[in-house]
Every structure is written in structure tokens, then in C-alpha cells.
C-alpha atoms as a PDB file:
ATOM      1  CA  UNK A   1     376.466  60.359 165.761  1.00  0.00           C
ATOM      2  CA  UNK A   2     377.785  57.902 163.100  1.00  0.00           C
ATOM      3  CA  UNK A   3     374.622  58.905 160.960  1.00  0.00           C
ATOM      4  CA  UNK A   4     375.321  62.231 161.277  1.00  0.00           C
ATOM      5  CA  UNK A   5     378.870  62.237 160.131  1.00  0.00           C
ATOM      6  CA  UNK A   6     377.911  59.962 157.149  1.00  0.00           C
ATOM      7  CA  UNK A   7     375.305  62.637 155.942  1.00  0.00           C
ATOM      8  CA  UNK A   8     377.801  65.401 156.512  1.00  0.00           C
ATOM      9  CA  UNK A   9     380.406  63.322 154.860  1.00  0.00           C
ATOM     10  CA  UNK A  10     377.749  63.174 151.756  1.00  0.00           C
ATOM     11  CA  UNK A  11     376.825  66.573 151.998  1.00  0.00           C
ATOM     12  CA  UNK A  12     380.512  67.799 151.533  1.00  0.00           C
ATOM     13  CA  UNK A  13     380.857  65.366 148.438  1.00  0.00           C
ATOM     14  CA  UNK A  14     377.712  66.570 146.930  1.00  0.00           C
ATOM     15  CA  UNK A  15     379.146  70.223 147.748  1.00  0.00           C
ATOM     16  CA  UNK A  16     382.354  69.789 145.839  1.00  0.00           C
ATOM     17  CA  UNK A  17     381.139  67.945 142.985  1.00  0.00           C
ATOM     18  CA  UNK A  18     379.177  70.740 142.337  1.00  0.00           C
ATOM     19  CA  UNK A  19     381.663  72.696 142.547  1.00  0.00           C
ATOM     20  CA  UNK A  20     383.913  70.834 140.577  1.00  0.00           C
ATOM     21  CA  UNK A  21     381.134  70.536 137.770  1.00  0.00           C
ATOM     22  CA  UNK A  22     380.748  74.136 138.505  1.00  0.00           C
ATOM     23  CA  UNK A  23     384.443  74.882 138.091  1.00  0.00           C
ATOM     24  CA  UNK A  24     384.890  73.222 134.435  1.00  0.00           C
ATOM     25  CA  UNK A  25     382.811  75.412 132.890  1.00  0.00           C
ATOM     26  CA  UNK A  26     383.248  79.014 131.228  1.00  0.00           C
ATOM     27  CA  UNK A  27     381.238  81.720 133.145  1.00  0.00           C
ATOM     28  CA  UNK A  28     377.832  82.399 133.020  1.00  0.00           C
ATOM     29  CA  UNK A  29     377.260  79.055 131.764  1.00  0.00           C
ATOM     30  CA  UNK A  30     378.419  77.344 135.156  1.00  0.00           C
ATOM     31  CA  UNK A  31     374.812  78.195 136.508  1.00  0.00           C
ATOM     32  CA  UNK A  32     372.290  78.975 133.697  1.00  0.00           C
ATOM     33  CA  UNK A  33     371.364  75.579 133.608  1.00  0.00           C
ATOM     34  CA  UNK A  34     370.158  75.579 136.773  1.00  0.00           C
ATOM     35  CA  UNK A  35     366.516  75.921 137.799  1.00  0.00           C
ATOM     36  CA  UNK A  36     366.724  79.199 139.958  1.00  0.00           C
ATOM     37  CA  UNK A  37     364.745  78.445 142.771  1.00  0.00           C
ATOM     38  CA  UNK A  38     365.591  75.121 142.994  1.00  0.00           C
ATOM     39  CA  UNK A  39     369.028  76.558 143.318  1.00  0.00           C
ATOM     40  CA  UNK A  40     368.596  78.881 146.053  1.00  0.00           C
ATOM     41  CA  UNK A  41     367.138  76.353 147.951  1.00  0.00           C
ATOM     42  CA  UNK A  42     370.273  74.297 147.592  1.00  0.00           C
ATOM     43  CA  UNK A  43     372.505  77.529 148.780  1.00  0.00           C
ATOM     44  CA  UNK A  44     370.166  78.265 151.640  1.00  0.00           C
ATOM     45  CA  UNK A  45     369.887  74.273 152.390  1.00  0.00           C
ATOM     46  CA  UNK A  46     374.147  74.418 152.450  1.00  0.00           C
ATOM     47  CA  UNK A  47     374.165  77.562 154.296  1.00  0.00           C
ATOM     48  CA  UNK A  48     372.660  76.072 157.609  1.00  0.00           C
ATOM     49  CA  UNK A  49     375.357  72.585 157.466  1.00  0.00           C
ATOM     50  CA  UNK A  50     376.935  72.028 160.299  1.00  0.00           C
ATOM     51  CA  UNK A  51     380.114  71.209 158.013  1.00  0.00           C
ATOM     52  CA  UNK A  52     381.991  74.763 157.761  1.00  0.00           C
ATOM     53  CA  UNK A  53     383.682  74.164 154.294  1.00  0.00           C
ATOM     54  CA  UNK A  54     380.628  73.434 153.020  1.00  0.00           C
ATOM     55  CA  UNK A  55     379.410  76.965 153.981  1.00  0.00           C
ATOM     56  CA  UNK A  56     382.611  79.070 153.262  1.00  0.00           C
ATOM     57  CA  UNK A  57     381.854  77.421 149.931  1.00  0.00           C
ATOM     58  CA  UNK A  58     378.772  78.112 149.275  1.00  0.00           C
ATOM     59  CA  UNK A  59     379.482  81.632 150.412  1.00  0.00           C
ATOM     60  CA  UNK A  60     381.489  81.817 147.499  1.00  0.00           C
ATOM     61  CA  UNK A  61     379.478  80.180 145.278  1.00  0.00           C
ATOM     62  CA  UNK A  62     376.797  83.008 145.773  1.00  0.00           C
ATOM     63  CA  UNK A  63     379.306  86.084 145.407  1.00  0.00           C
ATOM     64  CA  UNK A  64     379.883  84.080 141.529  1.00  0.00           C
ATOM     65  CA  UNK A  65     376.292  83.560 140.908  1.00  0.00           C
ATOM     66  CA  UNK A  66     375.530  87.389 141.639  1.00  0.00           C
ATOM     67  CA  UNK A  67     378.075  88.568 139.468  1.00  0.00           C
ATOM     68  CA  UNK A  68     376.810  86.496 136.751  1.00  0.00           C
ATOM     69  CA  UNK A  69     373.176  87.347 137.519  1.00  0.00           C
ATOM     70  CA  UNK A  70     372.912  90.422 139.229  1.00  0.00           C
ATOM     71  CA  UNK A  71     369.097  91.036 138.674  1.00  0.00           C
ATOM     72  CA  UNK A  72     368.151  87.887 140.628  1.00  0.00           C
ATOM     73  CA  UNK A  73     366.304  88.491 143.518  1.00  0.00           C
ATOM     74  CA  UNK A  74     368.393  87.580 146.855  1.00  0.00           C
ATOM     75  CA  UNK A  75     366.617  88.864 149.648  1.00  0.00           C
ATOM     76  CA  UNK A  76     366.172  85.265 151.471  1.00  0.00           C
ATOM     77  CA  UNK A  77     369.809  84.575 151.165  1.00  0.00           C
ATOM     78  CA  UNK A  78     370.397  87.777 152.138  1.00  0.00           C
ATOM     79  CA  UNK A  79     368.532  86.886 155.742  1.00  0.00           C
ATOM     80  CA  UNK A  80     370.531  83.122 155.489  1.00  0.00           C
ATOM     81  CA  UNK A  81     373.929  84.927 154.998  1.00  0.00           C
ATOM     82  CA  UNK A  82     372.908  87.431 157.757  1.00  0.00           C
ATOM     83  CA  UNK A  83     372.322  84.388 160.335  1.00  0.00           C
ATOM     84  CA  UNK A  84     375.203  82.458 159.123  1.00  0.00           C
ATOM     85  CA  UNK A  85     377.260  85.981 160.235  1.00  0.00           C
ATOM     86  CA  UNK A  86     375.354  85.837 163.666  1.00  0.00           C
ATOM     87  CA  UNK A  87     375.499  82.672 164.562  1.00  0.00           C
ATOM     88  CA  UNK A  88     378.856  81.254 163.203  1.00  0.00           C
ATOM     89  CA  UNK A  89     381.744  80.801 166.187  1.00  0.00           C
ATOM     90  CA  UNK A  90     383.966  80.989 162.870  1.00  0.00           C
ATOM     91  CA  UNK A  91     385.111  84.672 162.069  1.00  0.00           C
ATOM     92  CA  UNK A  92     386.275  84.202 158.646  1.00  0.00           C
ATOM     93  CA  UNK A  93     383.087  82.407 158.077  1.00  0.00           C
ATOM     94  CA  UNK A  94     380.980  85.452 159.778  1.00  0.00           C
ATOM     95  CA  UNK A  95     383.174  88.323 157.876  1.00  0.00           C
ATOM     96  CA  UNK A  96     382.912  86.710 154.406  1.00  0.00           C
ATOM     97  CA  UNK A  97     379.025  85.923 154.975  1.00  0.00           C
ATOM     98  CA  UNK A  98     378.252  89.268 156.192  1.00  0.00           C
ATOM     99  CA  UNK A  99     380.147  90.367 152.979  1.00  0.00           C
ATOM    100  CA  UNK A 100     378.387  88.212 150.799  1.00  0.00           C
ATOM    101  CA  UNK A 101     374.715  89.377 152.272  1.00  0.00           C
ATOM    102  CA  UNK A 102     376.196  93.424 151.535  1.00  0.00           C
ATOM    103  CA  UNK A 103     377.487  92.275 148.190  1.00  0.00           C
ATOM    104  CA  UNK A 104     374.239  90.131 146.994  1.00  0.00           C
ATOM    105  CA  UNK A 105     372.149  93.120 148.146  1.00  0.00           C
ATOM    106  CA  UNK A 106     374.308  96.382 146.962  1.00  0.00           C
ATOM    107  CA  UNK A 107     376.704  94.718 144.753  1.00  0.00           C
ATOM    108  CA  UNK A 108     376.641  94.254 140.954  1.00  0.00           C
ATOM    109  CA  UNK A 109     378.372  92.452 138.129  1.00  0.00           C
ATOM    110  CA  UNK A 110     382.250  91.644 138.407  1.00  0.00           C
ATOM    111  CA  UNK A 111     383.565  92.336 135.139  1.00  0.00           C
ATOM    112  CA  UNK A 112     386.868  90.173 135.349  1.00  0.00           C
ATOM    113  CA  UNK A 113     385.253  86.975 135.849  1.00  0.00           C
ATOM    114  CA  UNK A 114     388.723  85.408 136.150  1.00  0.00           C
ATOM    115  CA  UNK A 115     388.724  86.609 139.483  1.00  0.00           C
ATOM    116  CA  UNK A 116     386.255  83.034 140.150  1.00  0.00           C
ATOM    117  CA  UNK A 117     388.766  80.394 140.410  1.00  0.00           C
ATOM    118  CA  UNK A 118     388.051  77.165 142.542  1.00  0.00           C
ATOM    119  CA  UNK A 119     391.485  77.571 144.439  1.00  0.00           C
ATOM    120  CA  UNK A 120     391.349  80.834 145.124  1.00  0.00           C
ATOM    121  CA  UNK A 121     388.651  82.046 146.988  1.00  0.00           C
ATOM    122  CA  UNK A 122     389.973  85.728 148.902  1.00  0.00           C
ATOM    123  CA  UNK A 123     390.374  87.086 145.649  1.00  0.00           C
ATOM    124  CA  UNK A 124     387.152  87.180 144.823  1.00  0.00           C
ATOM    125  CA  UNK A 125     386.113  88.566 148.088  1.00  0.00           C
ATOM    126  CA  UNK A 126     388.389  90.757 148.019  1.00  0.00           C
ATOM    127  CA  UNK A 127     387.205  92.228 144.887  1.00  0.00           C
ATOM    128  CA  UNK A 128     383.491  92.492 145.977  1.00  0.00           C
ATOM    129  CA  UNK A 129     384.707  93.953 149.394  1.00  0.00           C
ATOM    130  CA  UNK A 130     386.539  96.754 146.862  1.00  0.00           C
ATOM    131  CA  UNK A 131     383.660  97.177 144.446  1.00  0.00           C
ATOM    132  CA  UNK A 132     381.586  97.719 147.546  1.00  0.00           C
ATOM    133  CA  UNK A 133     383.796 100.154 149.434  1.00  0.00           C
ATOM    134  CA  UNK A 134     383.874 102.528 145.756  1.00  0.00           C
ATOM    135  CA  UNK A 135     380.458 102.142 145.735  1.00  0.00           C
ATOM    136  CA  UNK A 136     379.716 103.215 149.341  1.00  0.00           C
ATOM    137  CA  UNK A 137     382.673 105.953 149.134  1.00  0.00           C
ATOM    138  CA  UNK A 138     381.758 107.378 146.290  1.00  0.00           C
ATOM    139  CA  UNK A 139     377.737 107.982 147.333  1.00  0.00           C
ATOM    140  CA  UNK A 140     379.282 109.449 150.328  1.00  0.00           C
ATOM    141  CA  UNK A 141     381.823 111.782 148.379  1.00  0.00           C
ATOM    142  CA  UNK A 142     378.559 112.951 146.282  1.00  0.00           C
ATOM    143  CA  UNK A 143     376.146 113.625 149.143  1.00  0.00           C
END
């Protein structure tokens, strides 16, 4: 047990240094670095911890890195996201992960990139959650 809370203790400090490095830089430049697959094994890796602010985060963390790079191909997150949703006892966990799989599969870029700010989370939920609704509204308005 004491093993286990030490690796989730270093899981959660690799999380938000990330995140922190993450933070301190302008916009698309937070993640081109990064070696793509390398990096959705990391998100799929933090999507199954048994640490839940490690997940909410990297939840969020994927709604920024679609918006930046919306012609990535997601479908395996997509299927993490969908099991985090299903499995999760947390609701706010399973609503913004089931919004996160609709948004990294239907979604596209968010223009106001200020919108991605490490303290404020909801907002840019709420924003995909609104860019989705349009879109799904407005194919139904059409049909």
C-alpha cells in the first residue's frame, strides 16, 4: 500500500510539472515539441491512474492538444476517454471524459486559445461542449 501511494504521489508530480511546463508556454508551442505517439501514450498511460486529478487533468490536457492539432488521429483515446466515462464512480470525471471523447472525435480547432488557462478548467469545457452543441444543432437544422 505504501508503494502504491509513493508511485501515485510521483505520478501526480510528474502530472503537474507537465502541466506547469505546459502552462508557461504560448499555444501551439506547449506541445509541438512533443513526439506524438510517445505523447498519447503518456495521456492514455494517465487516463487509467487511480489518482482522479491526475485524470480530470489529463482530460483537459487532451481538449488543448485537439484544438491545437485537430488533424491528429484520436481514435484510441477516444476508446480510453470512453472507459474512463464507464468506469469512473466520479460524475464530473465521467461527464467531462465523455465530452472530451465527443469533442476529440467531432470537434475542431478553438479559436480563442485563451480559453486554456491552468486554473480554469470549465471554461474550456464549456466552450467545446458549445462548439459541439452548434455543430450538432446546426446539421440537424439542415437535414
Amino acid at each position: 500500500m505504501k508503494s502504491r501511494t509513493i508511485l501515485a504521489a510521483a505520478a501526480l508530480a510528474a502530472a503537474l510539472s507537465v502541466t506547469a511546463t505546459v502552462s508557461a508556454q504560448p499555444d501551439e508551442t506547449r506541445y509541438a515539441r512533443y513526439d506524438f505517439q510517445k505523447l498519447m501514450k503518456s495521456f492514455d498511460s494517465s487516463l487509467r491512474s487511480d489518482v482522479p486529478g491526475i485524470v480530470e487533468s489529463t482530460i483537459y490536457n487532451l481538449v488543448e492538444y485537439k484544438s491545437f492539432f485537430p488533424e491528429r488521429e484520436y481514435a484510441r483515446l477516444v476508446r480510453s476517454l470512453d472507459d474512463v466515462a464507464r468506469t469512473t464512480s466520479d460524475s464530473t470525471i465521467a461527464y467531462k471524459a465523455s465530452l472530451a471523447g465527443m469533442y476529440l472525435s467531432y470537434g475542431s480547432r478553438i479559436d480563442d486559445t485563451s480559453v486554456f488557462t491552468p486554473y480554469d478548467h470549465e471554461t474550456a469545457f464549456k466552450v467545446a461542449a458549445e462548439q459541439l452543441e452548434k455543430k450538432f444543432l446546426l446539421s440537424r437544422a439542415s437535414e
